[in-house]
N, C-alpha and C. Protein backbone atom coordinates (compact mmCIF):
# COMPACT_ATOMS: atom_id res chain seq x y z
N UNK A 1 58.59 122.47 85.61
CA UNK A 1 58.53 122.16 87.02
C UNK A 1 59.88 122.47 87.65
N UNK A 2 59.70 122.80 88.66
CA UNK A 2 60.69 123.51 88.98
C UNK A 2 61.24 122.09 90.49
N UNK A 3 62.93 122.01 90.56
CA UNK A 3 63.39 121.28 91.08
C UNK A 3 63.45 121.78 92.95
N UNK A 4 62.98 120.42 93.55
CA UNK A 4 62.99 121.20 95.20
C UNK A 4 64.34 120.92 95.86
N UNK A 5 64.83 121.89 96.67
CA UNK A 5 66.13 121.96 97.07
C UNK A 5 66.47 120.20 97.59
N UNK A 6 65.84 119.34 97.78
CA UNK A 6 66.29 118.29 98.40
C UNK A 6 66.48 117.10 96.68
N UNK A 7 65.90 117.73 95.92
CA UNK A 7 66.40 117.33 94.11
C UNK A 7 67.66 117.28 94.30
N UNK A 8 67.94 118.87 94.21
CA UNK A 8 68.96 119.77 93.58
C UNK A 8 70.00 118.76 94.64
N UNK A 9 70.14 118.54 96.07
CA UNK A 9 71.18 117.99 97.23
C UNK A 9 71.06 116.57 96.28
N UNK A 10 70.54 115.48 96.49
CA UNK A 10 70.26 114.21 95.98
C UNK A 10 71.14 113.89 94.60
N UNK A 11 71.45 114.87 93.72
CA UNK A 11 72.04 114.84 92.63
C UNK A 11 73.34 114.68 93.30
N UNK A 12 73.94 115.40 93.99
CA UNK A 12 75.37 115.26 94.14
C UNK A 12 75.83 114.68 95.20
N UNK A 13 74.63 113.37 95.75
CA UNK A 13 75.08 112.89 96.94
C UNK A 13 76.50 111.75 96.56
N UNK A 14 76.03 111.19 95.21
CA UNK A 14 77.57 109.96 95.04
C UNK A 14 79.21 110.91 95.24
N UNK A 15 78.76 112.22 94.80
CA UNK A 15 79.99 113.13 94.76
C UNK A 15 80.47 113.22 95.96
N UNK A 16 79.32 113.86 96.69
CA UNK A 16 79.55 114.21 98.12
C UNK A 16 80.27 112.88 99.03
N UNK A 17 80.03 111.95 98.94
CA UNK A 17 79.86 110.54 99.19
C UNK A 17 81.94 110.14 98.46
N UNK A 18 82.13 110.23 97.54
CA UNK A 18 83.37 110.30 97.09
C UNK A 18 84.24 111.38 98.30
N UNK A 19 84.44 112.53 98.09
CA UNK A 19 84.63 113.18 99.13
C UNK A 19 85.14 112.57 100.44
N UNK A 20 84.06 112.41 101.18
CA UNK A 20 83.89 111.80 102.36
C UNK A 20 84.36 110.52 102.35
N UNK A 21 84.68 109.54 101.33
CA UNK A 21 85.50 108.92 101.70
C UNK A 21 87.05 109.23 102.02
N UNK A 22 87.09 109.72 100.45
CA UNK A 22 88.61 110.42 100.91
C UNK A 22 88.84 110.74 102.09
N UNK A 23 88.18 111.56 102.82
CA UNK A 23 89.00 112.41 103.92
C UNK A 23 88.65 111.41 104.77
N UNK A 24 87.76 110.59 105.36
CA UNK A 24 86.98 110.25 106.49
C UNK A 24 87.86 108.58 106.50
N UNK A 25 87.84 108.07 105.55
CA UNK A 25 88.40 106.15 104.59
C UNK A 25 87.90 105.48 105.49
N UNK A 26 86.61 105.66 106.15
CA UNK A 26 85.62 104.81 106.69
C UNK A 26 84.15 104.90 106.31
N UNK A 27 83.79 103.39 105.76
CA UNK A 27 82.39 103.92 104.83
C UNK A 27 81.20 104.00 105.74
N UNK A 28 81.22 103.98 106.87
CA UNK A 28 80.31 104.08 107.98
C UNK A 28 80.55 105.15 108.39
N UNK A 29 81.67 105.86 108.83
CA UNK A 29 81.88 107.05 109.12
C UNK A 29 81.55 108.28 107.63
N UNK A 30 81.63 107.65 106.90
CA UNK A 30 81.19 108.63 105.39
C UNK A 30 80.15 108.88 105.00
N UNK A 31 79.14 107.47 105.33
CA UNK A 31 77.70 107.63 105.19
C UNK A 31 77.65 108.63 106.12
N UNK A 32 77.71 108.50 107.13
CA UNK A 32 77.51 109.42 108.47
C UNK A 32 77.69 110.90 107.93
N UNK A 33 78.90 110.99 107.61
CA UNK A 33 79.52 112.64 107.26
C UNK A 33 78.22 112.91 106.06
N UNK A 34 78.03 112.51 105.07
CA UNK A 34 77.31 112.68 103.99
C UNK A 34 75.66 112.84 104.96
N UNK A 35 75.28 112.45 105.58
CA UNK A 35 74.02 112.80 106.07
C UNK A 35 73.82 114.19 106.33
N UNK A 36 75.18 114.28 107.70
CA UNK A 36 75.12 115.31 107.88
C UNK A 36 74.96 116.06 107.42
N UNK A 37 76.37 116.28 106.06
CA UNK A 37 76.29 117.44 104.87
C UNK A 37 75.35 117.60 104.40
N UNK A 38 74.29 116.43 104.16
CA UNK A 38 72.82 117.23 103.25
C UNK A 38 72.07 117.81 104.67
N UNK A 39 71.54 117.02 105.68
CA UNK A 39 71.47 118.06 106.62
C UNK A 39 71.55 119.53 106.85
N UNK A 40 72.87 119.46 106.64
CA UNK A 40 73.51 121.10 106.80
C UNK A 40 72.93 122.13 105.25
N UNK A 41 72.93 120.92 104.30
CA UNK A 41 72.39 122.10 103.18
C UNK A 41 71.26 122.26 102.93
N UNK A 42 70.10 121.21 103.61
CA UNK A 42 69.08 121.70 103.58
C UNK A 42 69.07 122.69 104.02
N UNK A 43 69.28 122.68 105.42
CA UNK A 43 69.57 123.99 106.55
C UNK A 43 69.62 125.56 106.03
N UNK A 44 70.73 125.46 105.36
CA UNK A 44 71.10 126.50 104.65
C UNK A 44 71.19 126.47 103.22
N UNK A 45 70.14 125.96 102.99
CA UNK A 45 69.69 126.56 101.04
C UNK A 45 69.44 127.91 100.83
N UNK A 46 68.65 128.40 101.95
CA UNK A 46 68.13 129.51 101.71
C UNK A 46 69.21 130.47 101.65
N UNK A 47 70.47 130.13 101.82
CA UNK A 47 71.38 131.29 101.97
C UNK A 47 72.40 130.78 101.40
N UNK A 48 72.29 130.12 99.96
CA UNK A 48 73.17 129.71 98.92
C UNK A 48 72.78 130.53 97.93
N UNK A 49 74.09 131.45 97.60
CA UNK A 49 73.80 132.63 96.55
C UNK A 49 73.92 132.43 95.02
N UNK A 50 74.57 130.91 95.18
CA UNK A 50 74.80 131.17 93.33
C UNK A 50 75.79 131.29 93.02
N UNK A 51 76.93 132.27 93.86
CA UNK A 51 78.06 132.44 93.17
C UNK A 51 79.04 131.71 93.14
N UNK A 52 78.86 130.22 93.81
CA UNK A 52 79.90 129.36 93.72
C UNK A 52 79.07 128.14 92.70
N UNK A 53 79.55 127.02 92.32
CA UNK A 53 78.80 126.17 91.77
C UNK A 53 77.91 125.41 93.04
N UNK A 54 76.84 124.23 92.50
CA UNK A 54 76.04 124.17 94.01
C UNK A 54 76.64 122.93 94.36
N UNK A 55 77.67 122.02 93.66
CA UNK A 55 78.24 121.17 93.66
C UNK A 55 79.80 121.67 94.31
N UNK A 56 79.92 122.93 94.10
CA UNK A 56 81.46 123.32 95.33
C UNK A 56 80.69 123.62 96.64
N UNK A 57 79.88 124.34 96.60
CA UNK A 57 79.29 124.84 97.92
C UNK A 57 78.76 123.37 98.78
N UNK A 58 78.53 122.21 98.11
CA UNK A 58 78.42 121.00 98.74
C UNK A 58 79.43 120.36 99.26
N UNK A 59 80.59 120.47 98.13
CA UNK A 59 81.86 119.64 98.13
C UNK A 59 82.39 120.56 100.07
N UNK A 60 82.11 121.89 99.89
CA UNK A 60 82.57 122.76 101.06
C UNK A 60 81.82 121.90 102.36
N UNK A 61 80.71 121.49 102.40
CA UNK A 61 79.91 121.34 103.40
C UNK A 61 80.12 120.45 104.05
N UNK A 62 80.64 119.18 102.92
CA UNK A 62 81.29 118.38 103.28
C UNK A 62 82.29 118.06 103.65
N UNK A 63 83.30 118.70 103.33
CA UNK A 63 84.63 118.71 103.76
C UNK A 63 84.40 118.92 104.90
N UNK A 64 84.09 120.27 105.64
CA UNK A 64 83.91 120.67 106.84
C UNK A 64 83.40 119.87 107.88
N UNK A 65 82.15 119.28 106.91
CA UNK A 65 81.63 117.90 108.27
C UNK A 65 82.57 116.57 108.17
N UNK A 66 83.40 116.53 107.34
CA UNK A 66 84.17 115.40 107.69
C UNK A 66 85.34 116.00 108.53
N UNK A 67 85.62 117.13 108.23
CA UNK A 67 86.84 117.64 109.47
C UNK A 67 86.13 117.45 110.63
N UNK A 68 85.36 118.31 110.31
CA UNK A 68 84.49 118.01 112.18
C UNK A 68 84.47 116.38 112.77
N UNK A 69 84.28 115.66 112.10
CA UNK A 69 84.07 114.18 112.41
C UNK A 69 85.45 113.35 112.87
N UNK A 70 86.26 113.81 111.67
CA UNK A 70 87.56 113.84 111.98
C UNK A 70 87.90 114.22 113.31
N UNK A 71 87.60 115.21 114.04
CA UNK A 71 88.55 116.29 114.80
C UNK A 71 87.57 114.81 116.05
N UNK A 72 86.41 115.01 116.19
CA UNK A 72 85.46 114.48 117.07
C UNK A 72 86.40 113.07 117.22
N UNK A 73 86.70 112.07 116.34
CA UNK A 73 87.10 110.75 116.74
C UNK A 73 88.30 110.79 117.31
N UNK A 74 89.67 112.05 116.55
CA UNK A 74 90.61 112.08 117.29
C UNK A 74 90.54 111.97 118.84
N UNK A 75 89.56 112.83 119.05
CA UNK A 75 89.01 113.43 120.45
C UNK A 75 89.08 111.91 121.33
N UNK A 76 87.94 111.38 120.40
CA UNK A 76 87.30 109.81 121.18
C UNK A 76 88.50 108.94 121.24
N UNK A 77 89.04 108.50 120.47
CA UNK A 77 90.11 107.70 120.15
C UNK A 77 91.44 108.07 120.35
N UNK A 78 91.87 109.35 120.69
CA UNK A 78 93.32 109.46 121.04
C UNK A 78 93.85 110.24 119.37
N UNK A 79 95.18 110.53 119.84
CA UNK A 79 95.77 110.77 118.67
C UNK A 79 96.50 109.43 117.98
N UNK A 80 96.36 108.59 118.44
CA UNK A 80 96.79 107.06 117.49
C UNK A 80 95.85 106.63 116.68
N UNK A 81 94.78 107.10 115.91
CA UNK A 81 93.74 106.83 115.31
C UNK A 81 94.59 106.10 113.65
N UNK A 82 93.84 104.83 113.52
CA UNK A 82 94.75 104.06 112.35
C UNK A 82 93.41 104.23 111.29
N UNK A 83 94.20 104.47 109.91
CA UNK A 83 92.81 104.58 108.90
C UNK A 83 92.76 102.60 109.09
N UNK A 84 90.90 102.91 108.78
CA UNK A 84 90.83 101.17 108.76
C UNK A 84 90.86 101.00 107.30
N UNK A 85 91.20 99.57 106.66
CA UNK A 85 91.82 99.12 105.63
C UNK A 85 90.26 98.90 105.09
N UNK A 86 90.17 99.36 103.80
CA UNK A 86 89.20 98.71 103.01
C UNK A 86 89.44 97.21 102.24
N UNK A 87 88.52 96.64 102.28
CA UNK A 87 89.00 95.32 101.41
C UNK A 87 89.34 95.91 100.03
N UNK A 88 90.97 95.39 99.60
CA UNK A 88 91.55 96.10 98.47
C UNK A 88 91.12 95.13 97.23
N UNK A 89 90.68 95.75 96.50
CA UNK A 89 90.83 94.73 94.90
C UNK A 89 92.22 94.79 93.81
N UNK A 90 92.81 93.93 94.44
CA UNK A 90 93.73 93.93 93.90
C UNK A 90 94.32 92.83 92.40
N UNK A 91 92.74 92.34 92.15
CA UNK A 91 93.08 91.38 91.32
C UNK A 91 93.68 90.33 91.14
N UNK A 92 93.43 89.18 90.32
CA UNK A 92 94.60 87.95 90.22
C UNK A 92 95.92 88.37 89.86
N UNK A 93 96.73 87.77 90.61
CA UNK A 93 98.19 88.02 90.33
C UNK A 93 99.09 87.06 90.52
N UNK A 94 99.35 86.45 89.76
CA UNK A 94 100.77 84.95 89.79
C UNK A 94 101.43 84.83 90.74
N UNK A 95 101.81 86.22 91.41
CA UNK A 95 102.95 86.14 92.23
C UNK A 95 102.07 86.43 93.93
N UNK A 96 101.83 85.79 94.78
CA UNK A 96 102.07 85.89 95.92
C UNK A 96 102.48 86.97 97.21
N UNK A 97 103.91 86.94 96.34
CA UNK A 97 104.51 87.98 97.25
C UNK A 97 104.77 89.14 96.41
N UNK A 98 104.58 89.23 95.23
CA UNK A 98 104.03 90.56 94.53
C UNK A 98 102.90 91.28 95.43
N UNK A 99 101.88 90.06 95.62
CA UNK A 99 100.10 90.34 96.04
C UNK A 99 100.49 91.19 97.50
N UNK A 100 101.21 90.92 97.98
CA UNK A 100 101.43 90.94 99.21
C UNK A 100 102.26 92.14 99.60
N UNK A 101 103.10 92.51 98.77
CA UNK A 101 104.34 93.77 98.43
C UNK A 101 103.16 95.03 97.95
N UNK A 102 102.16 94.86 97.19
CA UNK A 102 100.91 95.64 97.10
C UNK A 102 100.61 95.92 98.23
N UNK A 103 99.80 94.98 98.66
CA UNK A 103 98.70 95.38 99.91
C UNK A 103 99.60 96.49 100.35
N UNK A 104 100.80 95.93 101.44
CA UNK A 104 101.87 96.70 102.55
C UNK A 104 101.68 98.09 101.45
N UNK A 105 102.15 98.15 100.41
CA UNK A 105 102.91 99.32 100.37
C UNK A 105 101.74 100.51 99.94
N UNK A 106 100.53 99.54 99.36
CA UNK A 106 99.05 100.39 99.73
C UNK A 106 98.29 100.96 100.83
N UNK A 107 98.60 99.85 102.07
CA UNK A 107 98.40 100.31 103.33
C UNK A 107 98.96 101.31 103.83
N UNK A 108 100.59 101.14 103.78
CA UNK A 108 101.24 102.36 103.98
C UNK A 108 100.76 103.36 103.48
N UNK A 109 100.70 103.97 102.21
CA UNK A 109 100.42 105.08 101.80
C UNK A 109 99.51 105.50 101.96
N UNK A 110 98.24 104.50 102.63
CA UNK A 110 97.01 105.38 103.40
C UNK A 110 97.37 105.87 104.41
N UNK A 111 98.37 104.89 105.18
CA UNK A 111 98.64 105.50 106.61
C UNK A 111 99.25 106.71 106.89
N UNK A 112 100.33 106.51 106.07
CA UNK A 112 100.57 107.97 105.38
C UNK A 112 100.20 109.24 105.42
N UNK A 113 99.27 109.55 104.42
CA UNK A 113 98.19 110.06 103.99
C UNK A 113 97.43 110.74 104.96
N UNK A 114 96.57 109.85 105.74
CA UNK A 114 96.35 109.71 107.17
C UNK A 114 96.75 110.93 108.14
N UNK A 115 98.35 110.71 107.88
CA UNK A 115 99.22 111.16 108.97
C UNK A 115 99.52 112.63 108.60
N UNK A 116 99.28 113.11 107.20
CA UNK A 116 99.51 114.46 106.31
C UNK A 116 98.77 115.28 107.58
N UNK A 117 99.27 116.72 107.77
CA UNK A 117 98.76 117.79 108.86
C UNK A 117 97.31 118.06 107.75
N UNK A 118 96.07 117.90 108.55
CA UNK A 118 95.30 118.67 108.08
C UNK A 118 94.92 118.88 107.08
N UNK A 119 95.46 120.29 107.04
CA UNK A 119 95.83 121.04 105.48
C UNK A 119 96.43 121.03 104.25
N UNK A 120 96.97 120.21 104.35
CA UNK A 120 98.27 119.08 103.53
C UNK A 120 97.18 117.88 102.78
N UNK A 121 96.61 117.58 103.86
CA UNK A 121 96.14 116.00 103.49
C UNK A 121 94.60 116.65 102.51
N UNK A 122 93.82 117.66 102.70
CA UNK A 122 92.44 118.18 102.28
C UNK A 122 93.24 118.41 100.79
N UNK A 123 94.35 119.05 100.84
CA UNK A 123 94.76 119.75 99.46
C UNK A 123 95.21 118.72 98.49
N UNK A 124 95.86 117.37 99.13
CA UNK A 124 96.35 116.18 98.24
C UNK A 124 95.18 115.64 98.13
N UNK A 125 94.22 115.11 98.77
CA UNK A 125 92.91 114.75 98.38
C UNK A 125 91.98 115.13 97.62
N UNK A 126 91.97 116.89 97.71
CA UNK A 126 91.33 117.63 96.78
C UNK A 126 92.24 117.02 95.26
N UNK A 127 93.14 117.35 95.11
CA UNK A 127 93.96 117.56 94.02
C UNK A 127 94.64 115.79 93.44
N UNK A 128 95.13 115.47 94.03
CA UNK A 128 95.59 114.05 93.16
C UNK A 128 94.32 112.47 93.42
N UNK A 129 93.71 112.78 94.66
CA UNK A 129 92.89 111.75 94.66
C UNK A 129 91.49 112.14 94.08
N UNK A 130 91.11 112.99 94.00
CA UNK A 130 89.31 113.56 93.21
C UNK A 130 89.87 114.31 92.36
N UNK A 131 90.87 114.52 91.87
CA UNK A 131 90.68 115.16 90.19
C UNK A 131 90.54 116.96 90.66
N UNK A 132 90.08 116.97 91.48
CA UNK A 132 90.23 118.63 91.23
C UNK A 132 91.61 119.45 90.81
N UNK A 133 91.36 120.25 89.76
CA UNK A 133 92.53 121.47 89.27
C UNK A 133 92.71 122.05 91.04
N UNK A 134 93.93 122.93 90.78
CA UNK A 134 94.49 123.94 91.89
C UNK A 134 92.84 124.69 92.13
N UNK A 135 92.85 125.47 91.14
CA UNK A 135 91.65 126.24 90.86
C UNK A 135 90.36 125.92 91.97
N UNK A 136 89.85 124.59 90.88
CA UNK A 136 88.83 124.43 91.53
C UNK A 136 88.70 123.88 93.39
N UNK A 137 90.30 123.83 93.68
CA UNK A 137 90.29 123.47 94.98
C UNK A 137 90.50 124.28 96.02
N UNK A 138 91.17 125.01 95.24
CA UNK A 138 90.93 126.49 95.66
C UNK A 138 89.45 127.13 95.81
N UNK A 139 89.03 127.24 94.90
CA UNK A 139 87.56 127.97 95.01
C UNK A 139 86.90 127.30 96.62
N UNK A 140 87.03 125.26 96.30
CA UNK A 140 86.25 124.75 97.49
C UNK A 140 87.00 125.30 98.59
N UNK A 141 88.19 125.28 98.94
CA UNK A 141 88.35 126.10 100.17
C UNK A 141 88.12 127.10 101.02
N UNK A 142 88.03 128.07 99.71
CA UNK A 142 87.92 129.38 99.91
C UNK A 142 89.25 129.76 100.22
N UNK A 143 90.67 129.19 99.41
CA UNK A 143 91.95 130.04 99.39
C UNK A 143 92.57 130.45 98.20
N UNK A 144 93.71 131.01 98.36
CA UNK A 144 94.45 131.13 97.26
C UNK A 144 94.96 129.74 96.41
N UNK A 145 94.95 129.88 95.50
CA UNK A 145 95.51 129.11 94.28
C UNK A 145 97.09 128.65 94.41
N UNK A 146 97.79 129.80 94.56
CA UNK A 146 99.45 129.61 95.07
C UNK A 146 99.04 128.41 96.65
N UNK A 147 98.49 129.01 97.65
CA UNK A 147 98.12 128.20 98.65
C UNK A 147 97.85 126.27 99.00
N UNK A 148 97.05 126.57 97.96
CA UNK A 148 96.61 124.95 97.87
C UNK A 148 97.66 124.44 96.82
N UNK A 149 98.49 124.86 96.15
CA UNK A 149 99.64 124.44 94.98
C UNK A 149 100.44 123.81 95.99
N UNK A 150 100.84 124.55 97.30
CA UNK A 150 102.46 124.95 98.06
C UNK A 150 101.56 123.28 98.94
N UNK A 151 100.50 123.44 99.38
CA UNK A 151 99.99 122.62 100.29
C UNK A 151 100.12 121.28 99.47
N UNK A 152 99.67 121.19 98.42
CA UNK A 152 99.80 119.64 97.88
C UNK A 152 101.43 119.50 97.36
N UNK A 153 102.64 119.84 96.96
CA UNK A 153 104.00 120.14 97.23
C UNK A 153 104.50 119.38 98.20
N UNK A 154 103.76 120.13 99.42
CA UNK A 154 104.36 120.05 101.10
C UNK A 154 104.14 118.83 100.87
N UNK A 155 102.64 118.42 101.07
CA UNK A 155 101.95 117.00 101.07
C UNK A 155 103.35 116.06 100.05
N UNK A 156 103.26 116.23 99.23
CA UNK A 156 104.37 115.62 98.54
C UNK A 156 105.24 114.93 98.86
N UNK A 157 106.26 115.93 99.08
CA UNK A 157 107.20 116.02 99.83
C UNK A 157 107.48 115.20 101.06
N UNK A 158 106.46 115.29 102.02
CA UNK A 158 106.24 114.69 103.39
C UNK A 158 106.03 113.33 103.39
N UNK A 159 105.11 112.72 102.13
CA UNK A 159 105.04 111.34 101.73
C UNK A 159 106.05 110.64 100.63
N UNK A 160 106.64 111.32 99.76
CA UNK A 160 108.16 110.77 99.71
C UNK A 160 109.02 110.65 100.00
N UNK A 161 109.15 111.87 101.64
CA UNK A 161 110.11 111.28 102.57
C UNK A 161 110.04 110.44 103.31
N UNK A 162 109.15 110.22 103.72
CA UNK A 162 108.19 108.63 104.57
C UNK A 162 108.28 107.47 103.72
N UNK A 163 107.50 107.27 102.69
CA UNK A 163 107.91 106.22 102.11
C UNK A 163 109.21 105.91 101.86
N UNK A 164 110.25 106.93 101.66
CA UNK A 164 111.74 106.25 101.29
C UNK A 164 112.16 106.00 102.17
N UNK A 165 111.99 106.56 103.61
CA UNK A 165 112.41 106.33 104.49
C UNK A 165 112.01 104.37 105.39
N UNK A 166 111.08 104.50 104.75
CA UNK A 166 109.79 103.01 105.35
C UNK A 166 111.05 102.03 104.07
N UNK A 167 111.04 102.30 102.84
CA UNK A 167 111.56 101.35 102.03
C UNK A 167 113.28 101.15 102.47
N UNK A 168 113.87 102.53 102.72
CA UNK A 168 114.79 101.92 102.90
C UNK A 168 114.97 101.70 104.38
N UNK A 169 114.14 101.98 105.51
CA UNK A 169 114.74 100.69 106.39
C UNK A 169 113.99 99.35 106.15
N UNK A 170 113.52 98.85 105.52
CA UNK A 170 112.75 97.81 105.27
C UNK A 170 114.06 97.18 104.43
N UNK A 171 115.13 97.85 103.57
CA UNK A 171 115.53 97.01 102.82
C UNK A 171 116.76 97.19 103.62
N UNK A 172 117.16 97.70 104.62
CA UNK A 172 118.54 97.56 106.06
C UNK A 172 118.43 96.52 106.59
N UNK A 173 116.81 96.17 106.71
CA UNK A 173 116.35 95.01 108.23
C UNK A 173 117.00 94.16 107.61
């Protein structure tokens, strides 16, 4: 028996769904993006060739509808748009103000994150938060390999100068 294209989508919706949090870090706004994306691949099954995996050509669909969603709220909301905080599990912990030195410095680094241009932030997400190789994040883009390397770098870079900068005026005040 042969599997119907809305099988074949359904398999990789938790993936797709991972994804979309990353970029989107709102689970209402992710469900949302993830609709869309199967949406869009029903749409266009018929003109999925094979030559990518059907799980990149998704991971692609999605990305794109969470940029789009992205770009849309900036729109609605201004350019001050704050990621909203998920309730963190941070476990029992003795200390208080340990618990508390977490949260902040977890929040930050979403906000962070957040704040990465674009292209910066897709390539650190691709690459240190979902596990994808250069390679395979490359392929989902559709760029070069050197490209998405230099982009998660930049990304780097941009969030260890922020954070040192956040820690050490935090430890001036």
């Amino acid at each position: 028996m042969t599997e119907t294209p809305a099988s074949q989508i359904s398999q990789h919706i938790p993936r797709m769904y991972r994804v979309a949090i990353r970029l989107f870090a709102d689970g209402d706004g992710a469900h949302d993006v993830v609709q869309e994306a199967c949406l869009k691949a029903m749409a266009g099954i018929g003109s999925f060739s094979g030559h990518a995996s059907m799980a990149t050509w998704l991971h692609r669909i999605t990305t794109n509808c969470a940029r789009d969603a992205l770009r849309s709220r900036r729109r609605r909301e201004g350019a001050h748009s704050v990621l909203r905080s998920r309730a963190g599990g941070f476990g029992q912990q003795a200390d208080p103000a340990a618990m508390v030195e977490k949260k902040e410095l977890s929040d930050l680094a979403r906000r962070l994150v957040e704040h990465l241009p674009d292209d910066c932030r897709l390539a650190f997400a691709l690459t240190q938060l979902d596990g994808y190789s250069y390679d395979e994040a490359a392929e989902i883009e559709g760029r070069p390999r050197g490209t998405m390397a230099s982009r998660v770098h930049r990304a780097k870079r941009i969030l260890l100068k922020k954070m040192n900068a956040h820690i050490d005026g935090r430890e001036n005040s």
